[in-house]
N, C-alpha and C. Protein backbone atom coordinates (compact mmCIF):
# COMPACT_ATOMS: atom_id res chain seq x y z
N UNK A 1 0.83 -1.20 0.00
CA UNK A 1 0.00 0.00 0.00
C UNK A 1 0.87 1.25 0.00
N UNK A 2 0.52 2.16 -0.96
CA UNK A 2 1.16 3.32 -0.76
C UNK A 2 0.53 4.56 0.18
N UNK A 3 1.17 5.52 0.04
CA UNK A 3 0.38 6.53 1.18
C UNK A 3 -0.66 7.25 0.61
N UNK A 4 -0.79 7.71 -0.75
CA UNK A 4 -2.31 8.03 -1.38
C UNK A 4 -2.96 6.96 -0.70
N UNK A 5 -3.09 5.63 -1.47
CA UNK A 5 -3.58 4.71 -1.20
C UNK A 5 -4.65 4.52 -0.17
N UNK A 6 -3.33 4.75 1.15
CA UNK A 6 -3.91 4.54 2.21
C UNK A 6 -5.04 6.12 2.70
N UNK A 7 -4.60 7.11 1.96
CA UNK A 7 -5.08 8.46 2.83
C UNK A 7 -6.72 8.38 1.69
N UNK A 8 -6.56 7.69 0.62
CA UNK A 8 -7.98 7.69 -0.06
C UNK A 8 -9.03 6.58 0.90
N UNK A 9 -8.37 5.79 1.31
CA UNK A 9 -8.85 4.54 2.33
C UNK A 9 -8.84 4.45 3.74
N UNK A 10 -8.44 5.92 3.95
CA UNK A 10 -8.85 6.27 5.63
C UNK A 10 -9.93 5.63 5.81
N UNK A 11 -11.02 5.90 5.51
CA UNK A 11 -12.48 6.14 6.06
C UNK A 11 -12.53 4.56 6.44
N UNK A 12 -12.48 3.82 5.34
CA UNK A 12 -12.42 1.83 5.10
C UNK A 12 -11.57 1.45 6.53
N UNK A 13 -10.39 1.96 6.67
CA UNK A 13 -9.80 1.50 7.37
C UNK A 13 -9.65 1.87 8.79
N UNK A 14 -10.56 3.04 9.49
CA UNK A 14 -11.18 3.19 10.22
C UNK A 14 -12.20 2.33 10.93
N UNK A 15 -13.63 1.96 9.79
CA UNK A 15 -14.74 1.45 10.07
C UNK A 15 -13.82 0.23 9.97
N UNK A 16 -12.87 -0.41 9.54
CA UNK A 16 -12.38 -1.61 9.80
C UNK A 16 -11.57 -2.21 11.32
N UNK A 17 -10.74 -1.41 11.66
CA UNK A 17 -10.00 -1.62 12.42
C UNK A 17 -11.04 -0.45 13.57
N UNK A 18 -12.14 -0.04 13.83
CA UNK A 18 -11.98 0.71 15.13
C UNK A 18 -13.15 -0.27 16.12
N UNK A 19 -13.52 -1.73 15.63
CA UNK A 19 -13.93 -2.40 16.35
C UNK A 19 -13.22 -3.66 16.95
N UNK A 20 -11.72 -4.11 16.07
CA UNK A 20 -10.95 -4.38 16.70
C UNK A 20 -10.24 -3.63 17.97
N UNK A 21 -9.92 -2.18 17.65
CA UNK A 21 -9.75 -1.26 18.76
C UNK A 21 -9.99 -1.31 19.77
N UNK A 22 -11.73 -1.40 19.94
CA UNK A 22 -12.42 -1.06 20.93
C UNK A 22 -12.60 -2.85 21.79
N UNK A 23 -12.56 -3.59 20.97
CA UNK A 23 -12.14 -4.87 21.59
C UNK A 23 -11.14 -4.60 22.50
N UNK A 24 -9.75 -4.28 21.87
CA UNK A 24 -8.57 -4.45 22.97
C UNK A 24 -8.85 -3.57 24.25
N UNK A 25 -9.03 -2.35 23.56
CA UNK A 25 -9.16 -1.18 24.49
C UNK A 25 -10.27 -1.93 26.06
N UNK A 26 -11.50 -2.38 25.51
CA UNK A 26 -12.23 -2.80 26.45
C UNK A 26 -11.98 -3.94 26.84
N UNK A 27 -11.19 -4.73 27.10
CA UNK A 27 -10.39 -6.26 27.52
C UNK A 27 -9.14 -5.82 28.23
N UNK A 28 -8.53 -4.61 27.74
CA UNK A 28 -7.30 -4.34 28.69
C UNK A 28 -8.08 -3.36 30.06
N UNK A 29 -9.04 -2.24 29.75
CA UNK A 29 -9.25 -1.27 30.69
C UNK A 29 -10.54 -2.35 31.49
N UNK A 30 -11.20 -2.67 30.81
CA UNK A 30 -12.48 -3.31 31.56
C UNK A 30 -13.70 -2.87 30.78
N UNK A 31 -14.52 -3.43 31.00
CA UNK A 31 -16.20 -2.98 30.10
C UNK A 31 -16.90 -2.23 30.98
N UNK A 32 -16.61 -1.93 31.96
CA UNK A 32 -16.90 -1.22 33.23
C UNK A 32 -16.56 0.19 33.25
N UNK A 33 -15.68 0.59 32.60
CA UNK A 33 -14.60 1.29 32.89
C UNK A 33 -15.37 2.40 31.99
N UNK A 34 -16.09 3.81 32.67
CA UNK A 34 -16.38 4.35 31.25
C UNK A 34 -15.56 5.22 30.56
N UNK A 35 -14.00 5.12 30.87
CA UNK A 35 -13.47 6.09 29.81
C UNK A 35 -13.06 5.14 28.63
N UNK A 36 -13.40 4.07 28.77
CA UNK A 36 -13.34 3.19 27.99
C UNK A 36 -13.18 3.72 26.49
N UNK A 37 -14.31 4.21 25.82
CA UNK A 37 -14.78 4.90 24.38
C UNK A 37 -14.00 5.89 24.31
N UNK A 38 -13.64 6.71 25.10
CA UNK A 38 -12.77 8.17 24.96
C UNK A 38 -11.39 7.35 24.60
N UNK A 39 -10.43 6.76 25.18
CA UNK A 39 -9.75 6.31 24.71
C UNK A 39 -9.41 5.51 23.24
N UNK A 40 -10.97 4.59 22.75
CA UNK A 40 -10.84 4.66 21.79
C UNK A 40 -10.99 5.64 21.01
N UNK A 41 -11.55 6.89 20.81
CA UNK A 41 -11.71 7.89 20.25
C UNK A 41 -10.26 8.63 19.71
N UNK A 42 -9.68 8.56 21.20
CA UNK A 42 -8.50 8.93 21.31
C UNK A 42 -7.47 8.40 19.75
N UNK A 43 -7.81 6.92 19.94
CA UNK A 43 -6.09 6.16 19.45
C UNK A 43 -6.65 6.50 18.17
N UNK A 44 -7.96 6.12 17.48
CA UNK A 44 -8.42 6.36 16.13
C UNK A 44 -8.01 7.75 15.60
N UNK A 45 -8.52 8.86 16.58
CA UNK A 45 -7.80 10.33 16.12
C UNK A 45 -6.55 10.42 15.67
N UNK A 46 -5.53 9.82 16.63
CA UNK A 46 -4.10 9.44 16.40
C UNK A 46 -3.69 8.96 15.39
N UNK A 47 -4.53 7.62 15.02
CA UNK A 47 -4.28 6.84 13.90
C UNK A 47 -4.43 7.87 13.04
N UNK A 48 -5.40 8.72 12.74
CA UNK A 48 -5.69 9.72 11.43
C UNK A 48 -4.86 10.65 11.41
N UNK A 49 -4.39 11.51 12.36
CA UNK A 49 -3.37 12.35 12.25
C UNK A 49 -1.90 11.61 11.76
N UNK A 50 -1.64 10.47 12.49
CA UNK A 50 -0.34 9.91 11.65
C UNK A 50 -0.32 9.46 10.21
N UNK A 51 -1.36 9.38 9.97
CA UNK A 51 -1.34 8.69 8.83
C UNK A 51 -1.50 10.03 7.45
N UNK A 52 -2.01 11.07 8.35
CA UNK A 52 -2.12 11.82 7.27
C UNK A 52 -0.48 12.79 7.18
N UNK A 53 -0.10 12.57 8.66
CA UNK A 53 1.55 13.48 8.72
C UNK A 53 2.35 12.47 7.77
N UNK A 54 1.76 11.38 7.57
CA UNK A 54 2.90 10.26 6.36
C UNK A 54 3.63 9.50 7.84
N UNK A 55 3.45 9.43 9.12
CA UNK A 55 3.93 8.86 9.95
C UNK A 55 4.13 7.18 9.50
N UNK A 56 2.87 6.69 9.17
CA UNK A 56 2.72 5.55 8.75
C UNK A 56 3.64 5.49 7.03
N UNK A 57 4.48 4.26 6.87
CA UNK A 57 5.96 4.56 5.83
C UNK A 57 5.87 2.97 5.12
N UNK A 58 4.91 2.23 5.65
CA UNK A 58 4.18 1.15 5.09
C UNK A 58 4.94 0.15 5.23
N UNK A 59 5.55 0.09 6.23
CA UNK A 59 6.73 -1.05 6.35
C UNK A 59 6.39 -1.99 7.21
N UNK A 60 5.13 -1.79 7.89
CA UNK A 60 4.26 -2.85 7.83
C UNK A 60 2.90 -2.41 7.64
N UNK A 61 1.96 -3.83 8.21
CA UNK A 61 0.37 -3.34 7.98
C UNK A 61 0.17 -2.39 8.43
N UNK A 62 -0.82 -2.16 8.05
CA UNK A 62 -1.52 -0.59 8.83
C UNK A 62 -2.20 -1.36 10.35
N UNK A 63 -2.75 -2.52 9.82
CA UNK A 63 -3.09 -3.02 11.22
C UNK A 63 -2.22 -3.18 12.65
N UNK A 64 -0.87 -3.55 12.24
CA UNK A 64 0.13 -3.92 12.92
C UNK A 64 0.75 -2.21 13.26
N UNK A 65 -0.07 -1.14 12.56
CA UNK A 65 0.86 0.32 13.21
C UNK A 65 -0.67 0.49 13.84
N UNK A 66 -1.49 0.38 13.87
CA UNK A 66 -3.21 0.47 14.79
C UNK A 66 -2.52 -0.37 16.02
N UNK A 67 -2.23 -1.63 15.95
CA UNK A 67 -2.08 -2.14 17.00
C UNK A 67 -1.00 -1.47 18.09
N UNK A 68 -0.17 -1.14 17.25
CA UNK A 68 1.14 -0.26 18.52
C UNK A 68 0.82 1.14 19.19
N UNK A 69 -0.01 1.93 17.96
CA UNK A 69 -0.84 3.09 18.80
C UNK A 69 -1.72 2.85 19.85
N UNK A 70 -2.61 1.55 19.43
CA UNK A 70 -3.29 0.80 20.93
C UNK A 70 -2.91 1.05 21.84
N UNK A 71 -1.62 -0.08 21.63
CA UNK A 71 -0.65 -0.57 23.06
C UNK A 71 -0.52 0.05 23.98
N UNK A 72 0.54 1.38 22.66
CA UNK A 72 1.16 2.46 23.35
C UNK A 72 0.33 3.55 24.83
N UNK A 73 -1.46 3.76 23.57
CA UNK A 73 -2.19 4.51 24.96
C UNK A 73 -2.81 3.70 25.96
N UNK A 74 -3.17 2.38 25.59
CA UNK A 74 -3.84 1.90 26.79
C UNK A 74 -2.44 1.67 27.69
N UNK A 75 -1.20 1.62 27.79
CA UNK A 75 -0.37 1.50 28.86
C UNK A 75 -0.34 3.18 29.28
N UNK A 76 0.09 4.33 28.65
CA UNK A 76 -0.14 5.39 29.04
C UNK A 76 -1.36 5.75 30.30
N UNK A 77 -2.75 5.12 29.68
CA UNK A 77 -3.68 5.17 30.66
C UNK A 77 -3.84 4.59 31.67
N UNK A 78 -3.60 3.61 31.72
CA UNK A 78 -3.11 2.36 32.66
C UNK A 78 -2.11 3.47 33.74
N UNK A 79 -1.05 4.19 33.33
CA UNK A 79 -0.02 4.63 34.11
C UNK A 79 -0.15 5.88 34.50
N UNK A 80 -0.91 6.37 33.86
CA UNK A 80 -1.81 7.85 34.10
C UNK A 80 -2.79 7.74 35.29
N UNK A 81 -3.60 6.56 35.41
CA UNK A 81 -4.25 5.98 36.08
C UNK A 81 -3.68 5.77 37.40
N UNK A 82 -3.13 4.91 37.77
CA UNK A 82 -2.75 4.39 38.85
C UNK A 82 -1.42 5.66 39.55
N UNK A 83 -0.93 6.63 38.65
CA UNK A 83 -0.46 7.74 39.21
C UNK A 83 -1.32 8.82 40.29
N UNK A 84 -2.46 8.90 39.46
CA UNK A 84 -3.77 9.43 40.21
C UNK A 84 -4.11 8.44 41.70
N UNK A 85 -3.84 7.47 41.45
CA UNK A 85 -4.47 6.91 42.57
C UNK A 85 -3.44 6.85 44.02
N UNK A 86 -2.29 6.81 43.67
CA UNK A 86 -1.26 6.88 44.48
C UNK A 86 -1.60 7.89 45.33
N UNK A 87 -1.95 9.15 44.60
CA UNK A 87 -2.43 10.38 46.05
C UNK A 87 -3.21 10.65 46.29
N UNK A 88 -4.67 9.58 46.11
CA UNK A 88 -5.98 9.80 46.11
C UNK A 88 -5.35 9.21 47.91
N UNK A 89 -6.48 10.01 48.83
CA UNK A 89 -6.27 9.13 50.15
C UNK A 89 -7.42 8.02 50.04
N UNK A 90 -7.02 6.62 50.59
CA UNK A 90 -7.65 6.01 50.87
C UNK A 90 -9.16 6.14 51.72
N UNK A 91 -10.41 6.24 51.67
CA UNK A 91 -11.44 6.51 52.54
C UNK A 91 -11.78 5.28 53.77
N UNK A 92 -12.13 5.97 54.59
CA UNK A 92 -11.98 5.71 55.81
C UNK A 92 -12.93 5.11 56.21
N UNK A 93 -12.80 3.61 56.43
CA UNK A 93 -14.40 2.73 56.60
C UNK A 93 -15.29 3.24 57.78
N UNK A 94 -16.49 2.72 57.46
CA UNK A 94 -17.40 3.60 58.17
C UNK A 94 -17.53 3.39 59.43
N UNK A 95 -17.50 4.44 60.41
CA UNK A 95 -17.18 4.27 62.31
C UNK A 95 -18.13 3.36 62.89
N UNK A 96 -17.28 2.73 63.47
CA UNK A 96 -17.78 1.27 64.14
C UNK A 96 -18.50 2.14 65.27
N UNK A 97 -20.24 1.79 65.42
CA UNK A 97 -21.07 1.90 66.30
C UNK A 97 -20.42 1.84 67.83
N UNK A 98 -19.85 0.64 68.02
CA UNK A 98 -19.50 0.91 69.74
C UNK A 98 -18.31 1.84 70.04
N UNK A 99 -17.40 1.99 69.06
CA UNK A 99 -16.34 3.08 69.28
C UNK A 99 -17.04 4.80 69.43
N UNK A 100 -17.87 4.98 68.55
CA UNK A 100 -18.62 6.17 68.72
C UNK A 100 -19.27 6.13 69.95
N UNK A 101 -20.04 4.89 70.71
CA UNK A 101 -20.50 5.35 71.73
C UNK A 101 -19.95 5.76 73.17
N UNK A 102 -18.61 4.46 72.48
CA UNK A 102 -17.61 4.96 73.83
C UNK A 102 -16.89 6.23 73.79
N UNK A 103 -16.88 6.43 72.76
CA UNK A 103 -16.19 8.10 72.66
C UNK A 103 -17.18 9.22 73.25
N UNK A 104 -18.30 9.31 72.87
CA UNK A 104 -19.65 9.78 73.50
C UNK A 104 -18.96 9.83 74.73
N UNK A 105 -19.41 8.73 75.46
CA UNK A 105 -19.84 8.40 77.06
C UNK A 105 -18.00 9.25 77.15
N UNK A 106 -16.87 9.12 76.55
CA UNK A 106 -15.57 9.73 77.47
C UNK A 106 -15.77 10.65 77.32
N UNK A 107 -16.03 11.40 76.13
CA UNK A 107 -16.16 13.04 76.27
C UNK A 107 -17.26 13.29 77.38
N UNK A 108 -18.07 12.96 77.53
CA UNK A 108 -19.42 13.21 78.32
C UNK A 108 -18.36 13.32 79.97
N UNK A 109 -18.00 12.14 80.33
CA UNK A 109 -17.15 12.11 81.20
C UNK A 109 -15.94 13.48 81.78
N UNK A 110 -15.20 13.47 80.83
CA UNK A 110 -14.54 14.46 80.84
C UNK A 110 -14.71 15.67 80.38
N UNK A 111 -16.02 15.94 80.24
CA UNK A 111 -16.92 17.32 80.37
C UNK A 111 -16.88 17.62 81.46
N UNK A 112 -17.58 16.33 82.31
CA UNK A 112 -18.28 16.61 83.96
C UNK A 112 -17.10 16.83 84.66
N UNK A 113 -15.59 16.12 84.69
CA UNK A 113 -14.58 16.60 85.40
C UNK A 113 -13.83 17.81 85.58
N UNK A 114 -14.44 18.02 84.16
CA UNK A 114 -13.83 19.53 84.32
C UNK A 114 -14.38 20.40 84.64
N UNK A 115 -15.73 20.47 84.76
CA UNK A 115 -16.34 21.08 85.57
C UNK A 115 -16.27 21.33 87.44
N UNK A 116 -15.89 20.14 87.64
CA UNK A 116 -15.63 20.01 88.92
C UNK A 116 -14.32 20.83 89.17
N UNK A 117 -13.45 20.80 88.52
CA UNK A 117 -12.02 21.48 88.54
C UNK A 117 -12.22 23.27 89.15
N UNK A 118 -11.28 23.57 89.68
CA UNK A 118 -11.30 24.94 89.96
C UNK A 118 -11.27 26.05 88.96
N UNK A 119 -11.73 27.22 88.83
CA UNK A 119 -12.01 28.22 87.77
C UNK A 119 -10.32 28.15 87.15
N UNK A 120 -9.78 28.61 87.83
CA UNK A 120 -7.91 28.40 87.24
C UNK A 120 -7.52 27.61 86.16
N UNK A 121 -7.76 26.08 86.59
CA UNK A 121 -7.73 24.86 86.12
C UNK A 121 -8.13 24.82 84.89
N UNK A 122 -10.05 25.13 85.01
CA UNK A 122 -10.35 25.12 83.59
C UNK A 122 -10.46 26.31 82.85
N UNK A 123 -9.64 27.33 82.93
CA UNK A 123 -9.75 28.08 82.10
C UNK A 123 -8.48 27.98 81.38
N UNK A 124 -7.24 27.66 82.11
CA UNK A 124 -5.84 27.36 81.37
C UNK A 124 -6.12 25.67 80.20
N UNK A 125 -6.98 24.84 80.76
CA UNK A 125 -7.18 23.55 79.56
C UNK A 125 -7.67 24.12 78.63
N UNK A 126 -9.16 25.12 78.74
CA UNK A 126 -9.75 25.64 77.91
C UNK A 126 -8.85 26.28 76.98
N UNK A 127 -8.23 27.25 77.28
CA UNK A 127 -7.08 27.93 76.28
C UNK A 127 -6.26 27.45 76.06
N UNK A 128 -5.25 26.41 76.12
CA UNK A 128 -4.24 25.79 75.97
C UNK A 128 -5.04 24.81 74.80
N UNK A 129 -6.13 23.59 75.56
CA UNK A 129 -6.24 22.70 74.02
C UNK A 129 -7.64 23.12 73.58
N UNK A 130 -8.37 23.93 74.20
CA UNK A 130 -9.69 23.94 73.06
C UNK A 130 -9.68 25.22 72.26
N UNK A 131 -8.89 25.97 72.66
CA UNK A 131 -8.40 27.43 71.89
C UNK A 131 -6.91 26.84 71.14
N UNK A 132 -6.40 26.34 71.39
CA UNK A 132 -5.27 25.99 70.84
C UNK A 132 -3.85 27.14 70.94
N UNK A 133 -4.07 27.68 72.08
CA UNK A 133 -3.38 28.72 72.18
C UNK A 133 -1.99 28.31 72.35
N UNK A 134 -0.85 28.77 72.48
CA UNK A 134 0.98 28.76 73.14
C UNK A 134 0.71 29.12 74.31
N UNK A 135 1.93 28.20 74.81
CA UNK A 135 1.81 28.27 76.69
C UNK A 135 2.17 30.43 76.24
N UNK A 136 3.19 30.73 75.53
CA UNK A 136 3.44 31.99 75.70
C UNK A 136 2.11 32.92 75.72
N UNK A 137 1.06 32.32 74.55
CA UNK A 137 -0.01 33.22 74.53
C UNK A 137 -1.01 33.49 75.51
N UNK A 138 -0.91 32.07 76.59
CA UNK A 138 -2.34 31.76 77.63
C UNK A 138 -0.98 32.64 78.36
N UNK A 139 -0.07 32.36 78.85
CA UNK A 139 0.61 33.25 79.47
C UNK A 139 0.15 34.71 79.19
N UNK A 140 0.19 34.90 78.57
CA UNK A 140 -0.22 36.82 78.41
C UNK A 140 -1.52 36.89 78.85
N UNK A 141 -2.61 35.62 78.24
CA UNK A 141 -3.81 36.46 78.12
C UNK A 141 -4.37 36.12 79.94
N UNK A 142 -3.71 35.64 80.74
CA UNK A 142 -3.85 35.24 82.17
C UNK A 142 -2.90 36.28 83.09
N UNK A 143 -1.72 36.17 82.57
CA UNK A 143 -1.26 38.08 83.11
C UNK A 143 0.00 37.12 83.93
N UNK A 144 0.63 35.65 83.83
CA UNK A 144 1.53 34.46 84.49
C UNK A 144 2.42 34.33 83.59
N UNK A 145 3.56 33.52 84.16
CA UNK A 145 4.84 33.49 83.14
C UNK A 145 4.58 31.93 82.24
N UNK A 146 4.93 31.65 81.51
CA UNK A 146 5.00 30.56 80.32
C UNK A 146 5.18 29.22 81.43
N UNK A 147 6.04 29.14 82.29
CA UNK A 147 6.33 28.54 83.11
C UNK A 147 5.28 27.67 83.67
N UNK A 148 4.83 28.63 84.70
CA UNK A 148 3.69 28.45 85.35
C UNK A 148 2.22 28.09 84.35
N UNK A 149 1.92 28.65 83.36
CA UNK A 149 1.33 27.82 82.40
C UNK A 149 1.12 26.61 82.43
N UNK A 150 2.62 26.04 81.98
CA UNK A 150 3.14 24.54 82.06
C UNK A 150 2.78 23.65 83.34
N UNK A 151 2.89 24.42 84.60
CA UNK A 151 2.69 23.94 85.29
C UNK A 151 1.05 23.64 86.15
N UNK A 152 0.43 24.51 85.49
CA UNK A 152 -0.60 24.25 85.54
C UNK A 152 -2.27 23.51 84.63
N UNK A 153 -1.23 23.52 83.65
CA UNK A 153 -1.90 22.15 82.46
C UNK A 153 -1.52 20.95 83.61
N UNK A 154 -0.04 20.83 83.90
CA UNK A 154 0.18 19.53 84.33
C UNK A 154 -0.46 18.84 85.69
N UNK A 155 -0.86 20.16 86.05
CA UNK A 155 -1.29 19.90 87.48
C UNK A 155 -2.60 19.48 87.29
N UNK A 156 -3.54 20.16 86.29
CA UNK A 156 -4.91 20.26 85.67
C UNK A 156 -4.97 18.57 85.55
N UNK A 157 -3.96 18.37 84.39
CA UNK A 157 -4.39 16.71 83.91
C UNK A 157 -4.42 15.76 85.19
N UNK A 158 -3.43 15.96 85.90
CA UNK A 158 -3.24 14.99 87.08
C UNK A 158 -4.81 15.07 87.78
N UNK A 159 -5.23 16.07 88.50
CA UNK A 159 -6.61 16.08 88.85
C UNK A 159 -7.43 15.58 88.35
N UNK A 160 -7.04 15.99 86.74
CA UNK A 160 -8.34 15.27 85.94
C UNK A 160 -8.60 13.83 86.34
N UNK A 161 -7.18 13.35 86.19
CA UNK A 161 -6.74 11.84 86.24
C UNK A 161 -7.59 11.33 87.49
N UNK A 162 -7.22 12.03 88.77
CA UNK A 162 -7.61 11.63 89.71
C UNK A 162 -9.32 11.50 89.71
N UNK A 163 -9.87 12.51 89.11
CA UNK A 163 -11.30 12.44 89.23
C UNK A 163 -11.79 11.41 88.49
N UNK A 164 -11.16 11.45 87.13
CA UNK A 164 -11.55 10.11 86.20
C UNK A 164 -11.77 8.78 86.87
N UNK A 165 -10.50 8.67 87.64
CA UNK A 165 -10.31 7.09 88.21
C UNK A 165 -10.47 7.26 90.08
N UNK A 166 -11.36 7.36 90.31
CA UNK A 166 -11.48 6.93 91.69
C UNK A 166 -11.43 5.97 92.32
């Protein structure tokens, strides 16, 4: 076949080879898969642009240069693919009923202890982890040195501790 030949016999050799195509294409990606058709769309476009740049030099079938443009994108997609998935995060199976309730009932718990705690106590936990503040910042906004901060988270938890576990 020469390259007139072949560029008068696009159309033939299109409707010929783009249901072999779509065979491979859908046996390598899956029948499931709906980018399935776009990809064939894809390699057929390809096929027509090479063939009309004279890419194709007839040194073999035209079938056997269809088949390597195949190859070539369904591994591209294949690797395009599973690149995407590498930094997709995995989703997070759905929260086991008794862990939620026990989490419930501890927070509930350690609501009520801190309540019991002295005004001091819970106002340095409060700003330290539910404000998320720096010992430097609860330091300022309490009018105490960074220090003493520290030392009064630590003193806080211990109480807590104690009330928790009687």
């Amino acid at each position: 076949m020469a390259k007139k030949d072949i560029g008068l016999d696009l159309e033939e050799i299109i409707i010929k080879y783009r249901s072999v195509v779509s065979f491979r294409v859908k046996k390598s990606l899956g029948t499931y898969n709906p980018d399935w058709e776009d990809v064939v769309n894809e390699i057929i476009t390809n096929v027509i642009e090479k063939v009309k740049k004279g890419e194709f030099r007839g040194e073999s079938s035209i079938g056997t240069f269809i088949y390597t443009i195949t190859s070539r994108r369904i591994v591209d997609y294949i690797r395009q693919k599973s690149k995407v998935m590498k930094y997709v995060q995995e989703s997070s199976p759905f929260p086991d009923p008794q862990e939620q309730v026990e989490k419930k009932e501890r927070d509930e718990l350690i609501a009520k202890s801190i309540k019991k705690l002295k005004p001091k106590y819970k106002d340095i936990l409060y700003l330290y982890y539910f404000k998320g503040l720096s010992r430097e910042e609860v330091a300022r906004k309490l009018g105490i040195s960074p220090r003493r901060v520290s030392e009064r988270v630590n003193y806080s938890l211990k109480l807590l501790k104690k009330i928790i576990k009687p």
